[in-house]
N, C-alpha and C. Protein backbone atom coordinates (compact mmCIF):
# COMPACT_ATOMS: atom_id res chain seq x y z
N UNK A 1 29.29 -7.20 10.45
CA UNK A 1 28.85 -8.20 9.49
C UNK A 1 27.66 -8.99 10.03
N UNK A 2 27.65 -9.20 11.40
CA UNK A 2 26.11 -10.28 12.04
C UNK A 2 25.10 -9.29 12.08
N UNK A 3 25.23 -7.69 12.07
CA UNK A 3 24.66 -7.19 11.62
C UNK A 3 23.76 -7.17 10.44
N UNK A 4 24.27 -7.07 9.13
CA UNK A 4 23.62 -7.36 8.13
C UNK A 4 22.97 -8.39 7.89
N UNK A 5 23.98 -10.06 8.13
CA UNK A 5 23.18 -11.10 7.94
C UNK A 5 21.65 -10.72 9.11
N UNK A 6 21.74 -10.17 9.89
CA UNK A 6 20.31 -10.36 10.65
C UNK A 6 19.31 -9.38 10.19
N UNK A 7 20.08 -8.14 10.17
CA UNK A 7 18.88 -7.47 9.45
C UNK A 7 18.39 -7.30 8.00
N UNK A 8 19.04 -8.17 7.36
CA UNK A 8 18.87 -7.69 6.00
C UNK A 8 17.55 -8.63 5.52
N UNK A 9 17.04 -9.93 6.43
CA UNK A 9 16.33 -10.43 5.62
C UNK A 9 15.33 -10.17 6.45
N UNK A 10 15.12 -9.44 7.62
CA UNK A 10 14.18 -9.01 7.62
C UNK A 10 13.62 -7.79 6.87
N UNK A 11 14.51 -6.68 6.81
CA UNK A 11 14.15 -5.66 5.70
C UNK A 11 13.25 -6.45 3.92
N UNK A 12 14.21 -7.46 3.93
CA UNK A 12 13.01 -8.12 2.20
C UNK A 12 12.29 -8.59 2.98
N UNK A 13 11.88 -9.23 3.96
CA UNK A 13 10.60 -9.90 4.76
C UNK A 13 9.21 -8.68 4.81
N UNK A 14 10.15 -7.42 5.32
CA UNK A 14 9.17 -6.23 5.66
C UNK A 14 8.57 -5.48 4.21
N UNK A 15 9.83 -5.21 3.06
CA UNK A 15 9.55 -5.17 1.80
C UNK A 15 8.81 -5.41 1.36
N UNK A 16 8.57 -7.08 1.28
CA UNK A 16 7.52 -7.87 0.63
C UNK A 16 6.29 -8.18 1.12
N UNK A 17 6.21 -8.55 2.56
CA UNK A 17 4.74 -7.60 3.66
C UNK A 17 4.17 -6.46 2.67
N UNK A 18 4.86 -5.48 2.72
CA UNK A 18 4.18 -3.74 1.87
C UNK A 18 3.81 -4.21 0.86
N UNK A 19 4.91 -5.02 -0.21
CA UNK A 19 3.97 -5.06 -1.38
C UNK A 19 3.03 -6.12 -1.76
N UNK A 20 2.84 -7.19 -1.09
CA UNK A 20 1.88 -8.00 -1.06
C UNK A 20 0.62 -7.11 -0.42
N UNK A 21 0.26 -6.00 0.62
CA UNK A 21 -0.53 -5.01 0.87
C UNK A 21 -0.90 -4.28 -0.28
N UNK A 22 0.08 -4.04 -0.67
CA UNK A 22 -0.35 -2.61 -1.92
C UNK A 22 -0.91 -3.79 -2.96
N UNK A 23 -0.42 -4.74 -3.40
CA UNK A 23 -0.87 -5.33 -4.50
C UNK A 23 -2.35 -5.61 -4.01
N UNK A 24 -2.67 -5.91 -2.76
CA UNK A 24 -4.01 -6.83 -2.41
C UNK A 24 -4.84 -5.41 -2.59
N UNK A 25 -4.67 -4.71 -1.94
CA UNK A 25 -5.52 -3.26 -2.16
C UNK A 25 -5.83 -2.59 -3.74
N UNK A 26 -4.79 -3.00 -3.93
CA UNK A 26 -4.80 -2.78 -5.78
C UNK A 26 -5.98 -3.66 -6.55
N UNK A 27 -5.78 -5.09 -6.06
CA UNK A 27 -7.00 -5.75 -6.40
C UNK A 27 -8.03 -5.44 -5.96
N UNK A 28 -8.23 -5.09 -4.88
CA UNK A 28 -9.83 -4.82 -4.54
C UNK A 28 -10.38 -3.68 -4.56
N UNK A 29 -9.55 -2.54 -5.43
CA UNK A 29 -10.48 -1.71 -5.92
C UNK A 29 -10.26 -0.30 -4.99
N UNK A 30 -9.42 -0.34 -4.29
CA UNK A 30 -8.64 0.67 -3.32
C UNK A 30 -8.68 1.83 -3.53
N UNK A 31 -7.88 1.88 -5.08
CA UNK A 31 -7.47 3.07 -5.86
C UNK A 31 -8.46 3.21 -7.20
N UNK A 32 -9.15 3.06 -7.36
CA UNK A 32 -9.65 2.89 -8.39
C UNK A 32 -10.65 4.50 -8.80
N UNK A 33 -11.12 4.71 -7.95
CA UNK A 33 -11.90 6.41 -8.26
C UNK A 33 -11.38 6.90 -7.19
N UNK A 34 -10.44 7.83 -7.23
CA UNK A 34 -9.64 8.82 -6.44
C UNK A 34 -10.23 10.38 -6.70
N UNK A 35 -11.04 10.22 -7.48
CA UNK A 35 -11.35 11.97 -7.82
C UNK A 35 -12.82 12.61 -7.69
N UNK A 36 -13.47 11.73 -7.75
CA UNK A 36 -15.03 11.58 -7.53
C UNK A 36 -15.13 12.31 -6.30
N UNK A 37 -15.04 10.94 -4.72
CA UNK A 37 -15.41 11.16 -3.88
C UNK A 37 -15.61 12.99 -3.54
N UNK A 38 -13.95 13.40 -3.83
CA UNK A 38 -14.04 15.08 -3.17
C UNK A 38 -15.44 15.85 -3.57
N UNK A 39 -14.82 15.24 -5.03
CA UNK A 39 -15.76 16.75 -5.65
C UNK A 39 -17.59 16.12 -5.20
N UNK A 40 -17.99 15.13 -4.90
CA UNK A 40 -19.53 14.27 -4.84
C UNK A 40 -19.75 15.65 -3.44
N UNK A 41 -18.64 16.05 -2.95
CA UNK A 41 -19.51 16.36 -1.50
C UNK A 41 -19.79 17.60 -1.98
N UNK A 42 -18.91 18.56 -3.20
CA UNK A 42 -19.25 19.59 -3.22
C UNK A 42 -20.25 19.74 -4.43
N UNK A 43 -21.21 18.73 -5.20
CA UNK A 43 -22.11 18.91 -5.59
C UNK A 43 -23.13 18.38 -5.07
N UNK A 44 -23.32 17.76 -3.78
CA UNK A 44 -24.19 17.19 -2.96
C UNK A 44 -25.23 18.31 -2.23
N UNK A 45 -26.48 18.10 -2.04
CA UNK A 45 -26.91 19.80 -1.20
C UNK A 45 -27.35 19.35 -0.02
């Protein structure tokens, strides 16, 4: 049981770390053209 109480709030601590990351990356444009880049190199000469 002192088990859980200790690790459990770090697991939502670590949780919410990731998604405060993914959300901030989300805002700034991270993901936003995923398909371009590849193909730019193979019409590039």
């Amino acid at each position: 049981m002192n088990g859980i109480i200790f690790l459990l709030p770090i697991a939502l601590a670590l949780g919410a770390s990731f998604l405060v990351a993914f959300l901030f990356a989300v805002k700034n444009g991270q993901f936003d053209d995923l398909d371009d880049p590849p193909e730019r190199i193979l019409r590039e000469e």
